[in-house]
C-alpha atoms as a PDB file:
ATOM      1  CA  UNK A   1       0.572  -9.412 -22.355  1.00  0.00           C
ATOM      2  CA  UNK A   2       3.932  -7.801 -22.098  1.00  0.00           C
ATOM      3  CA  UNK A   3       5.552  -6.702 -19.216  1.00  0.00           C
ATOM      4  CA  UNK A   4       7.996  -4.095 -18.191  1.00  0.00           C
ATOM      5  CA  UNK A   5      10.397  -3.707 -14.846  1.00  0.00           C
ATOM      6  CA  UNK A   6      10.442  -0.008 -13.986  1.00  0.00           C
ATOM      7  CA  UNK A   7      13.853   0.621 -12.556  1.00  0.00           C
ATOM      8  CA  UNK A   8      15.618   3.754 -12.115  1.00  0.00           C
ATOM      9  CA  UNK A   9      16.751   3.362 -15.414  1.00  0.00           C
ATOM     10  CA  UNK A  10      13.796   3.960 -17.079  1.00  0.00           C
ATOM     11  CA  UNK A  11      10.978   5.599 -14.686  1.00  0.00           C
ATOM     12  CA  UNK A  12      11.702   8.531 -16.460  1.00  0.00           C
ATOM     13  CA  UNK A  13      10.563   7.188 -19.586  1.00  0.00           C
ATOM     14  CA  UNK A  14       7.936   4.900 -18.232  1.00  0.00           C
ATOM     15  CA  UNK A  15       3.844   5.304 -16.956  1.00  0.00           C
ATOM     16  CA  UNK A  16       3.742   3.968 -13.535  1.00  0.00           C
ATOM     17  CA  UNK A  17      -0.105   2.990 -13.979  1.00  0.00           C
ATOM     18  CA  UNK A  18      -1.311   3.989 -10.917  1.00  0.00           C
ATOM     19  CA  UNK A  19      -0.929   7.484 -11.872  1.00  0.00           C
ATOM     20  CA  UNK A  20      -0.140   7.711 -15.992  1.00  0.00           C
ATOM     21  CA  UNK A  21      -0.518  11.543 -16.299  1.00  0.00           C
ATOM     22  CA  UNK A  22       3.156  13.530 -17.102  1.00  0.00           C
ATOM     23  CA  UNK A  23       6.212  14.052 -15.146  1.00  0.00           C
ATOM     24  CA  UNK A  24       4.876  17.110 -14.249  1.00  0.00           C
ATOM     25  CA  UNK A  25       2.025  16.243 -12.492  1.00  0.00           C
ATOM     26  CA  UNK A  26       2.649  16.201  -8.674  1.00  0.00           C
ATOM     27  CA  UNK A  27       1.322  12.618  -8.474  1.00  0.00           C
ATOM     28  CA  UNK A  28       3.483  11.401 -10.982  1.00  0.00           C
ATOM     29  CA  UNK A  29       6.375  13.454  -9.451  1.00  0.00           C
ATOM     30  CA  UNK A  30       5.660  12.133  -6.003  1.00  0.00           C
ATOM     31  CA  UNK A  31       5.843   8.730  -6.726  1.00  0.00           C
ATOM     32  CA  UNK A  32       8.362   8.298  -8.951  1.00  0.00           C
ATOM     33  CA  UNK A  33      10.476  10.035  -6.159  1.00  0.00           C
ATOM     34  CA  UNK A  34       9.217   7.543  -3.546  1.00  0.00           C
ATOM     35  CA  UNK A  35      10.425   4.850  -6.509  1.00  0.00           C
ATOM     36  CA  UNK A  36      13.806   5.778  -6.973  1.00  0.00           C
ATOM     37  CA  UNK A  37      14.597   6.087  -3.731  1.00  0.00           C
ATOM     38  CA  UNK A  38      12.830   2.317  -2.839  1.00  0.00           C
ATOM     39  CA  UNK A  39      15.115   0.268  -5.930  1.00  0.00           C
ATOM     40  CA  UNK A  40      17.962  -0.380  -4.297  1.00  0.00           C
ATOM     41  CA  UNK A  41      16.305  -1.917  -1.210  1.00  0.00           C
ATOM     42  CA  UNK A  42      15.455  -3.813  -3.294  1.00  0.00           C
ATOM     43  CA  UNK A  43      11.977  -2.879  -4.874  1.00  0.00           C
ATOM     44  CA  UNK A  44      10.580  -4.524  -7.937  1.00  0.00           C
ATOM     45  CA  UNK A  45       7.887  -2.715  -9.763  1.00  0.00           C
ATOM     46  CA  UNK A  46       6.492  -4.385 -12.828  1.00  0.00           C
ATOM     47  CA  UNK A  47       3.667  -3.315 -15.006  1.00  0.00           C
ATOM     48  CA  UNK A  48       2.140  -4.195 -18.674  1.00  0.00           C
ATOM     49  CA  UNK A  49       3.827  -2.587 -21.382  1.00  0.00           C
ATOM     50  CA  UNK A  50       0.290  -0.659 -21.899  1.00  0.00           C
ATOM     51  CA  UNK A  51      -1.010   2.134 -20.336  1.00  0.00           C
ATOM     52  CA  UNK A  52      -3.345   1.401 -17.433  1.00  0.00           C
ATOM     53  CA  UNK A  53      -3.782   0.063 -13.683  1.00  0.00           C
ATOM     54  CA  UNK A  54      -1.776  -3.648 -14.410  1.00  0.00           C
ATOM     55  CA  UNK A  55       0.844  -4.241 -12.261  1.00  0.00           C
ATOM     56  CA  UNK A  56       2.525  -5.430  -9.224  1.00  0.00           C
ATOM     57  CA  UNK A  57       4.908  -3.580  -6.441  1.00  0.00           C
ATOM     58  CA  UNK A  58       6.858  -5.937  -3.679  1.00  0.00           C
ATOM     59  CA  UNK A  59       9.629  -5.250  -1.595  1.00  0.00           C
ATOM     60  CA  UNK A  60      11.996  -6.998   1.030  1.00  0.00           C
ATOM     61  CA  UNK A  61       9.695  -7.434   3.919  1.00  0.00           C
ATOM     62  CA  UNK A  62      12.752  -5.763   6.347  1.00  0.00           C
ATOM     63  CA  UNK A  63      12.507  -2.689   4.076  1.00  0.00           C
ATOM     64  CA  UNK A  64       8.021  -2.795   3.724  1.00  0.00           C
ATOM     65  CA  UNK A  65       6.677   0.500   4.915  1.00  0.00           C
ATOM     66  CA  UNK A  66       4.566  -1.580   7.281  1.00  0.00           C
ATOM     67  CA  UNK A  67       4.752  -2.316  11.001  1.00  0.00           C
ATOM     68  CA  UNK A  68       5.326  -5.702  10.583  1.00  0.00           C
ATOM     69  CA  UNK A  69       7.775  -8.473  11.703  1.00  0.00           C
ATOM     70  CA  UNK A  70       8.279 -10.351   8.340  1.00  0.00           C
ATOM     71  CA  UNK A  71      12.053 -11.269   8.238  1.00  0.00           C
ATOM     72  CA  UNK A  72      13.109 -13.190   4.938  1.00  0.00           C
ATOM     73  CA  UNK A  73       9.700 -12.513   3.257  1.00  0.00           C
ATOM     74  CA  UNK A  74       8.713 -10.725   0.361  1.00  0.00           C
ATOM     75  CA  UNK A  75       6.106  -8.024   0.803  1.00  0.00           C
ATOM     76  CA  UNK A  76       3.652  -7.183  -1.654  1.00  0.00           C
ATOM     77  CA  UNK A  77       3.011  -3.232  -1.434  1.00  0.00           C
ATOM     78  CA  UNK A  78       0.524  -3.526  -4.209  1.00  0.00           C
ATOM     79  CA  UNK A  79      -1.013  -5.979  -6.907  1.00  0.00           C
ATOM     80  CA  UNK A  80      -3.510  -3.922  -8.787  1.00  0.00           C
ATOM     81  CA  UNK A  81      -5.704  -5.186 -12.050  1.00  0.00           C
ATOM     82  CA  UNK A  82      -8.567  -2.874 -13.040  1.00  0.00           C
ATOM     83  CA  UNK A  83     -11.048  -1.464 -15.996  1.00  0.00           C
ATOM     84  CA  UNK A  84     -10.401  -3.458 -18.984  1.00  0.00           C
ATOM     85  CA  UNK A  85      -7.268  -5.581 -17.902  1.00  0.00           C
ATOM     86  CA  UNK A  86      -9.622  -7.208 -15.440  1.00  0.00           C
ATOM     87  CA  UNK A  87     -10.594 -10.858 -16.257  1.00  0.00           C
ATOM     88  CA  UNK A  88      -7.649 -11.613 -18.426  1.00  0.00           C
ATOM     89  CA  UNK A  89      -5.146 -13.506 -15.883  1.00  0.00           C
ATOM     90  CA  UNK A  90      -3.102 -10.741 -15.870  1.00  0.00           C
ATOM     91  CA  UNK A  91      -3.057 -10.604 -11.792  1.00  0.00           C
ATOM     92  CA  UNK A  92      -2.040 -14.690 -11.863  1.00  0.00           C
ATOM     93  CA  UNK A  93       0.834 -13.473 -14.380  1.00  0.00           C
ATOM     94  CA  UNK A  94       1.881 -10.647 -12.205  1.00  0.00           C
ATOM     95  CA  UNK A  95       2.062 -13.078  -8.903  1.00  0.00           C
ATOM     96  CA  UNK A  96       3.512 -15.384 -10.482  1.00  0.00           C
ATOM     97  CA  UNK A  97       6.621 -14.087 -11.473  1.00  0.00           C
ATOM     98  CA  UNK A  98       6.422 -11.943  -8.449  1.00  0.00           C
ATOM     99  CA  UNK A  99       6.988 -15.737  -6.410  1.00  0.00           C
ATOM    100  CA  UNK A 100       9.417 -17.165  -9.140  1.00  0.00           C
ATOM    101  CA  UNK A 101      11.511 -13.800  -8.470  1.00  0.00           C
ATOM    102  CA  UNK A 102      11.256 -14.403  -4.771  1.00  0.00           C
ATOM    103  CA  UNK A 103      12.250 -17.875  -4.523  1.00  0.00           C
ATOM    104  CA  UNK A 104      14.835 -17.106  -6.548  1.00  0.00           C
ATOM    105  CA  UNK A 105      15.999 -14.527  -4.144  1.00  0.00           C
ATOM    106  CA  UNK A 106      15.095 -17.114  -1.481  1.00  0.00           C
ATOM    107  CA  UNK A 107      13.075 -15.455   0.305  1.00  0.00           C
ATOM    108  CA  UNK A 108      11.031 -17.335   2.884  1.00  0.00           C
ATOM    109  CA  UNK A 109       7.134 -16.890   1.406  1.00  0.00           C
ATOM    110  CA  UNK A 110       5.049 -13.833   0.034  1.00  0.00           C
ATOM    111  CA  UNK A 111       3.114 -11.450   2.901  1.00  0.00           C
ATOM    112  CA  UNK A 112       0.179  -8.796   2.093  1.00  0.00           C
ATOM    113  CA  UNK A 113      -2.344  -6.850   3.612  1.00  0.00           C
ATOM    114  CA  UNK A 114      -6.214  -7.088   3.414  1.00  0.00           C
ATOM    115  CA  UNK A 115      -8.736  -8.098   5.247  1.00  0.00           C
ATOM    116  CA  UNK A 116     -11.688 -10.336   6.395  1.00  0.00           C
ATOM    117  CA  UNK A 117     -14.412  -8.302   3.579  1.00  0.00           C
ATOM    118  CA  UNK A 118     -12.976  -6.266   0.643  1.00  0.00           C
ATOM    119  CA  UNK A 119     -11.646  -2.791   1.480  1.00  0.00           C
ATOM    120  CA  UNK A 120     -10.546   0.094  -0.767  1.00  0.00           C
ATOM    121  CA  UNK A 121      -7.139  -0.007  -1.715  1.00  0.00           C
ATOM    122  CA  UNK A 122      -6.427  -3.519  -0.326  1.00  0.00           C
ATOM    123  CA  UNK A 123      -6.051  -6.748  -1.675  1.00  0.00           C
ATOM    124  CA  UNK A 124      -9.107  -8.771  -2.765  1.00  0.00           C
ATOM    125  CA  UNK A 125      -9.582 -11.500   0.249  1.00  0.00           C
ATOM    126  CA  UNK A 126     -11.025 -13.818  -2.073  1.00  0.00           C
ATOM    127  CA  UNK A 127      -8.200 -13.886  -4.502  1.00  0.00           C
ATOM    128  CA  UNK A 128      -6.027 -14.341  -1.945  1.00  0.00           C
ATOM    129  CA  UNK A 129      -7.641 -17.548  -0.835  1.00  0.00           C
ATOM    130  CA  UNK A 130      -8.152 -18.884  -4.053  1.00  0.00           C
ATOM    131  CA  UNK A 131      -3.989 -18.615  -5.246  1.00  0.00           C
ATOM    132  CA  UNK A 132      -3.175 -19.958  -1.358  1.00  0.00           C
ATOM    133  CA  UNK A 133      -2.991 -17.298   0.953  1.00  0.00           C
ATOM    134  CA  UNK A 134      -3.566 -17.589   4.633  1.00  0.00           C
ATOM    135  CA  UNK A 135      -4.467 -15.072   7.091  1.00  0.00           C
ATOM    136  CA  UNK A 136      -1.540 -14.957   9.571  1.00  0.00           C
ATOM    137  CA  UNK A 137      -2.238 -11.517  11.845  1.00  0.00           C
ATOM    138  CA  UNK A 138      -5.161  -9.330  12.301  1.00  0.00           C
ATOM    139  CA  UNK A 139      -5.086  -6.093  14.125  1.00  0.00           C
ATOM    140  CA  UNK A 140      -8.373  -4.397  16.079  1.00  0.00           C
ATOM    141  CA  UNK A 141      -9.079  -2.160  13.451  1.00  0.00           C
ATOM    142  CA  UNK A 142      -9.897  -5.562  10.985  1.00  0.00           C
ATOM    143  CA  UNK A 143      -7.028  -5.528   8.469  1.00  0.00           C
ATOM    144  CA  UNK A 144      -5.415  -8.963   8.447  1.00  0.00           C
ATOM    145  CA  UNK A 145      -2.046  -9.595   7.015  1.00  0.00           C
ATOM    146  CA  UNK A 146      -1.998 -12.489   4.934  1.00  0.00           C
ATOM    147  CA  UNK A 147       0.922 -15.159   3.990  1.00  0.00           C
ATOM    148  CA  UNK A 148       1.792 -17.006   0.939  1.00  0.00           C
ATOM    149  CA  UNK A 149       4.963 -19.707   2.436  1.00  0.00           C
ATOM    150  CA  UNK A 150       7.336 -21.007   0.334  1.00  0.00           C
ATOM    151  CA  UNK A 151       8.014 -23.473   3.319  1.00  0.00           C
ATOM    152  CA  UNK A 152       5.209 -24.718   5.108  1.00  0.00           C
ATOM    153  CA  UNK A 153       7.826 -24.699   8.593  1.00  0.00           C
ATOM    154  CA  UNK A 154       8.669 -20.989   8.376  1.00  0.00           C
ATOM    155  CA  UNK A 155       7.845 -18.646  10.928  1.00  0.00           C
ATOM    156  CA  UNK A 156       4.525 -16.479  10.037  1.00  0.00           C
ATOM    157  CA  UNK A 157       4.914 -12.698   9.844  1.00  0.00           C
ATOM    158  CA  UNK A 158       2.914 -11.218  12.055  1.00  0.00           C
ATOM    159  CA  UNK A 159       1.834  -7.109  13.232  1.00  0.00           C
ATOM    160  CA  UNK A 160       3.900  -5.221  15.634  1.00  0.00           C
ATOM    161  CA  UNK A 161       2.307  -4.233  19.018  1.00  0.00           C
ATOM    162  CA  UNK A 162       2.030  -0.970  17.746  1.00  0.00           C
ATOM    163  CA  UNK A 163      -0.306  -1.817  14.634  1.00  0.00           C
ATOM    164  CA  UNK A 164      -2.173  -4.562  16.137  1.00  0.00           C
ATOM    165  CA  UNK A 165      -4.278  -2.111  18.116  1.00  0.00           C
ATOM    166  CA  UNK A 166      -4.360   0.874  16.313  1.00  0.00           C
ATOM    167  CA  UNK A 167      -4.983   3.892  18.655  1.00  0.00           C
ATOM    168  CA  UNK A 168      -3.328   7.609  19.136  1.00  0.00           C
ATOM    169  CA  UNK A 169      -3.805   9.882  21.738  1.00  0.00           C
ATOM    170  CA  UNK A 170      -4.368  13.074  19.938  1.00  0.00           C
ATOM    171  CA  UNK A 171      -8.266  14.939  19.351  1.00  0.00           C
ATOM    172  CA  UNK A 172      -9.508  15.757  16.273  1.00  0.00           C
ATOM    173  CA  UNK A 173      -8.829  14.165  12.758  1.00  0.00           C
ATOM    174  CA  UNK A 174      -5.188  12.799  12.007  1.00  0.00           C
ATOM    175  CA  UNK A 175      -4.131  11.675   9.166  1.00  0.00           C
ATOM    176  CA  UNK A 176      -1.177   9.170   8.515  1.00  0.00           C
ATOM    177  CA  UNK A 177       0.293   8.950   5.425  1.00  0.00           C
ATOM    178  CA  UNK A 178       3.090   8.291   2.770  1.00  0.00           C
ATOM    179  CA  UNK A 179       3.884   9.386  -0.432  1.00  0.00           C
ATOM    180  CA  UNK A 180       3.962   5.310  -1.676  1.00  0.00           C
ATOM    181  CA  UNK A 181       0.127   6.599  -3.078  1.00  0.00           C
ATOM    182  CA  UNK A 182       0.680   9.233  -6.035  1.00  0.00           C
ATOM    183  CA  UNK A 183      -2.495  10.098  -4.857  1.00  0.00           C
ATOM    184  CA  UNK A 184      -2.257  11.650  -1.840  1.00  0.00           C
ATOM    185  CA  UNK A 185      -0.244  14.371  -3.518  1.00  0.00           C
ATOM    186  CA  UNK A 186      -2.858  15.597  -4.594  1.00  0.00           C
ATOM    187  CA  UNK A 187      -5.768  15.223  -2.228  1.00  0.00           C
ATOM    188  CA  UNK A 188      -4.212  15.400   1.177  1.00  0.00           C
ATOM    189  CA  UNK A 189      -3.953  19.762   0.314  1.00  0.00           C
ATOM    190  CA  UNK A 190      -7.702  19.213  -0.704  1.00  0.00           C
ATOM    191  CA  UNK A 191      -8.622  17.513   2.466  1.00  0.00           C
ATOM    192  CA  UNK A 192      -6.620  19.803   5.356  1.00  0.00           C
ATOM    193  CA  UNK A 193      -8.343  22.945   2.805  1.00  0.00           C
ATOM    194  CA  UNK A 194     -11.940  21.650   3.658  1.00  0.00           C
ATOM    195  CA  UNK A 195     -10.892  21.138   7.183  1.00  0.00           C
ATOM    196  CA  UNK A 196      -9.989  24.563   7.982  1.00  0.00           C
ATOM    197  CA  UNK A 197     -12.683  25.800   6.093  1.00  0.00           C
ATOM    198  CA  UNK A 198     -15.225  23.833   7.995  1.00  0.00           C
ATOM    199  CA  UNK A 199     -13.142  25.118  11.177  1.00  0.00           C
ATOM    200  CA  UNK A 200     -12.539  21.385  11.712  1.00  0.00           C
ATOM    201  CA  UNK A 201      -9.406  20.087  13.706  1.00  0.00           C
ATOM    202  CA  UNK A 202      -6.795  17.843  11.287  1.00  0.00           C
ATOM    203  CA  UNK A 203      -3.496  17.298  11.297  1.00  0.00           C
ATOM    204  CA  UNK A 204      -1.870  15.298   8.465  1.00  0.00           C
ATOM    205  CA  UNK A 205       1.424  13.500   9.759  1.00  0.00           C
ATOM    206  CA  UNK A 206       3.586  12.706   6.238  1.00  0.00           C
ATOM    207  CA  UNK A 207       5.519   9.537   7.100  1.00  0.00           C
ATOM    208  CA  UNK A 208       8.581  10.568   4.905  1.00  0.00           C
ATOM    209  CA  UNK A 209      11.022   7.502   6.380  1.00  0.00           C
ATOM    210  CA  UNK A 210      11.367   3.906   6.504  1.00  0.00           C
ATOM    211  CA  UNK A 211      11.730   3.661  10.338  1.00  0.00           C
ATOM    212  CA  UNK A 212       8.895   6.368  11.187  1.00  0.00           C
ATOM    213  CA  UNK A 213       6.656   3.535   8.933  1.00  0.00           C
ATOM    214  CA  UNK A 214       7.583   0.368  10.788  1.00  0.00           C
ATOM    215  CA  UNK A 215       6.976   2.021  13.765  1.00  0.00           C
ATOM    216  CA  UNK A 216       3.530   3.515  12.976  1.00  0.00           C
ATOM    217  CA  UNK A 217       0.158   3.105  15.016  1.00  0.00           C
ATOM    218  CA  UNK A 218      -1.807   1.190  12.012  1.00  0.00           C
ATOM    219  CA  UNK A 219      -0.482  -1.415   9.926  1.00  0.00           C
ATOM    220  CA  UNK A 220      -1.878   0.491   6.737  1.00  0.00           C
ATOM    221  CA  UNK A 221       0.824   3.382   6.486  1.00  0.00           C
ATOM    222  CA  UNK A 222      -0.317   4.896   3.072  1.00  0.00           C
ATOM    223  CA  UNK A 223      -3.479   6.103   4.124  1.00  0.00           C
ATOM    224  CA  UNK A 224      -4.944   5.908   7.572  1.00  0.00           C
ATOM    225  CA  UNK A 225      -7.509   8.516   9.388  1.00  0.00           C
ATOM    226  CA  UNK A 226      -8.119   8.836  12.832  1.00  0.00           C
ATOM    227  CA  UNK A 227     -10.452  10.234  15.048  1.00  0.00           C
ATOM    228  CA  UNK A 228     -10.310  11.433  18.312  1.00  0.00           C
ATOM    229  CA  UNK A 229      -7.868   8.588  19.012  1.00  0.00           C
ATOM    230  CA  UNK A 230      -9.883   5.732  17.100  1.00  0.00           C
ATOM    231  CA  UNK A 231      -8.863   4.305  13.758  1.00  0.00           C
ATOM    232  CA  UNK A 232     -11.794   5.226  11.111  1.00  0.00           C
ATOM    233  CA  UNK A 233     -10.920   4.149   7.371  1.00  0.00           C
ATOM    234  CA  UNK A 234      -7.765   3.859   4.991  1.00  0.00           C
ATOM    235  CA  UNK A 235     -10.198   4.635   2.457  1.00  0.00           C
ATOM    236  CA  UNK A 236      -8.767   8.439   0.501  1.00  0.00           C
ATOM    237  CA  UNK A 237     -11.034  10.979   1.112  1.00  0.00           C
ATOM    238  CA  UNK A 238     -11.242  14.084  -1.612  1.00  0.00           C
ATOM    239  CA  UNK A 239     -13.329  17.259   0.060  1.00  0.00           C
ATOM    240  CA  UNK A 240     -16.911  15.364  -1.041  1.00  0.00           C
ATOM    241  CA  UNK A 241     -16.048  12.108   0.667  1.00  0.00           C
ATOM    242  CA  UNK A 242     -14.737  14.121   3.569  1.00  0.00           C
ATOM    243  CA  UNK A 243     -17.807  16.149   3.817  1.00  0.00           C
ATOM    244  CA  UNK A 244     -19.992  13.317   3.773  1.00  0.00           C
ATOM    245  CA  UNK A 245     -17.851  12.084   7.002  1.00  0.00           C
ATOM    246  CA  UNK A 246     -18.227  15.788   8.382  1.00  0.00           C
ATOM    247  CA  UNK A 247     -22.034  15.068   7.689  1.00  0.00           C
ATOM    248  CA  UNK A 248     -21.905  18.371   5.661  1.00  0.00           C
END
């Protein structure tokens, strides 16, 4: 398999997989914009050289859109193999030069979010175990942040007090998120349209900064809905899914 680095170079030119419609689609848009910006703090996204869901996005853990404390670690925003890519080794590929970059850059270990069972849009728990991983922090709501160290001595990352007990104070729905998922371009208008036409409360808070991120009340900042206070899913919700919650 070959591989390309999107860099601000290129993402013009370039599919970023997790979203391979045109520039002009407001996914595609969204993202890229969220891209360019992310590159020189130092994000690395690298994908196959065909068109599909293969690749891998990390950053500098001090610049991670994630409440964490991860100093000298590299976080992995996302490491995403699916449909017919799946069951070639293209994920071990992808993490692999993901840690040979990040040693290089000396960075202290690798650091990731999932959790105890397989959620949507998080990384497999299994896989994680099986290349080395170890769960380091786990917040109320169940997602665990897990650690790859390049020195078995280094300090573990670990939550901040503000996403290891995920809770808000406002009624209703609320939904945190940031434009990191193309996706949410797109369905967050969908969602807060079936909410007011269901004469349902929801508020959609757009994270649109890298402190308002490390500083949010759930360690998953690209998609997380609450309810009446309590953390319920980071799974995206179109209207159907969000129905179904309604019980509609």
């Amino acid at each position: 398999m070959e591989y390309i680095r999107v860099t601000k170079e290129n993402i013009e030119s370039e599919h970023i997989c997790c979203a391979i419609s045109n520039n002009n689609d407001v996914q595609v848009a969204s993202k890229k914009a969220w891209l360019s910006e992310r590159f020189g703090e130092g994000l690395v996204f690298l994908k196959s050289a065909e068109r599909g869901k293969c690749f891998i996005e990390y950053i500098p853990a001090e610049n991670a859109w994630n409440p964490i404390i991860a100093d000298g670690y590299m976080y992995i925003d996302c490491l995403w193999v699916s449909g017919s890519f799946k069951g070639h080794g293209y994920s071990n590929d992808l993490l692999s030069e993901c840690i040979s970059d990040s040693t290089k850059k000396g960075k202290k270990g690798l650091c990731i979010l999932s959790s105890e069972k397989k959620k949507p849009f998080l990384a497999e728990p299994k896989y994680l175990k099986y290349k080395g991983f170890e769960v380091c922090d786990r917040a109320d709501n169940g997602i665990e942040l897990w650690y790859l160290p390049f020195d078995k001595n280094a300090e573990k990352p670990r939550f901040k007090e503000c996403a290891k007990h995920p809770h808000i104070d406002e009624n209703g729905y609320v939904l945190y998120y940031t434009s990191q998922c193309p996706f949410n371009a797109k369905y967050v208008p969908v969602v807060e349209k079936t909410a007011k036409e269901q004469g349902v409360k929801f508020t959609a808070i757009h994270i649109d900064n890298k402190a308002d991120a490390q500083n949010a009340p759930t360690p998953v900042t690209t998609y997380a809905l609450f309810f009446d206070g309590e953390y319920l899913t980071n799974e995206q919700m179109n209207d159907k899914r969000f129905l179904k919650l309604l019980g509609k």
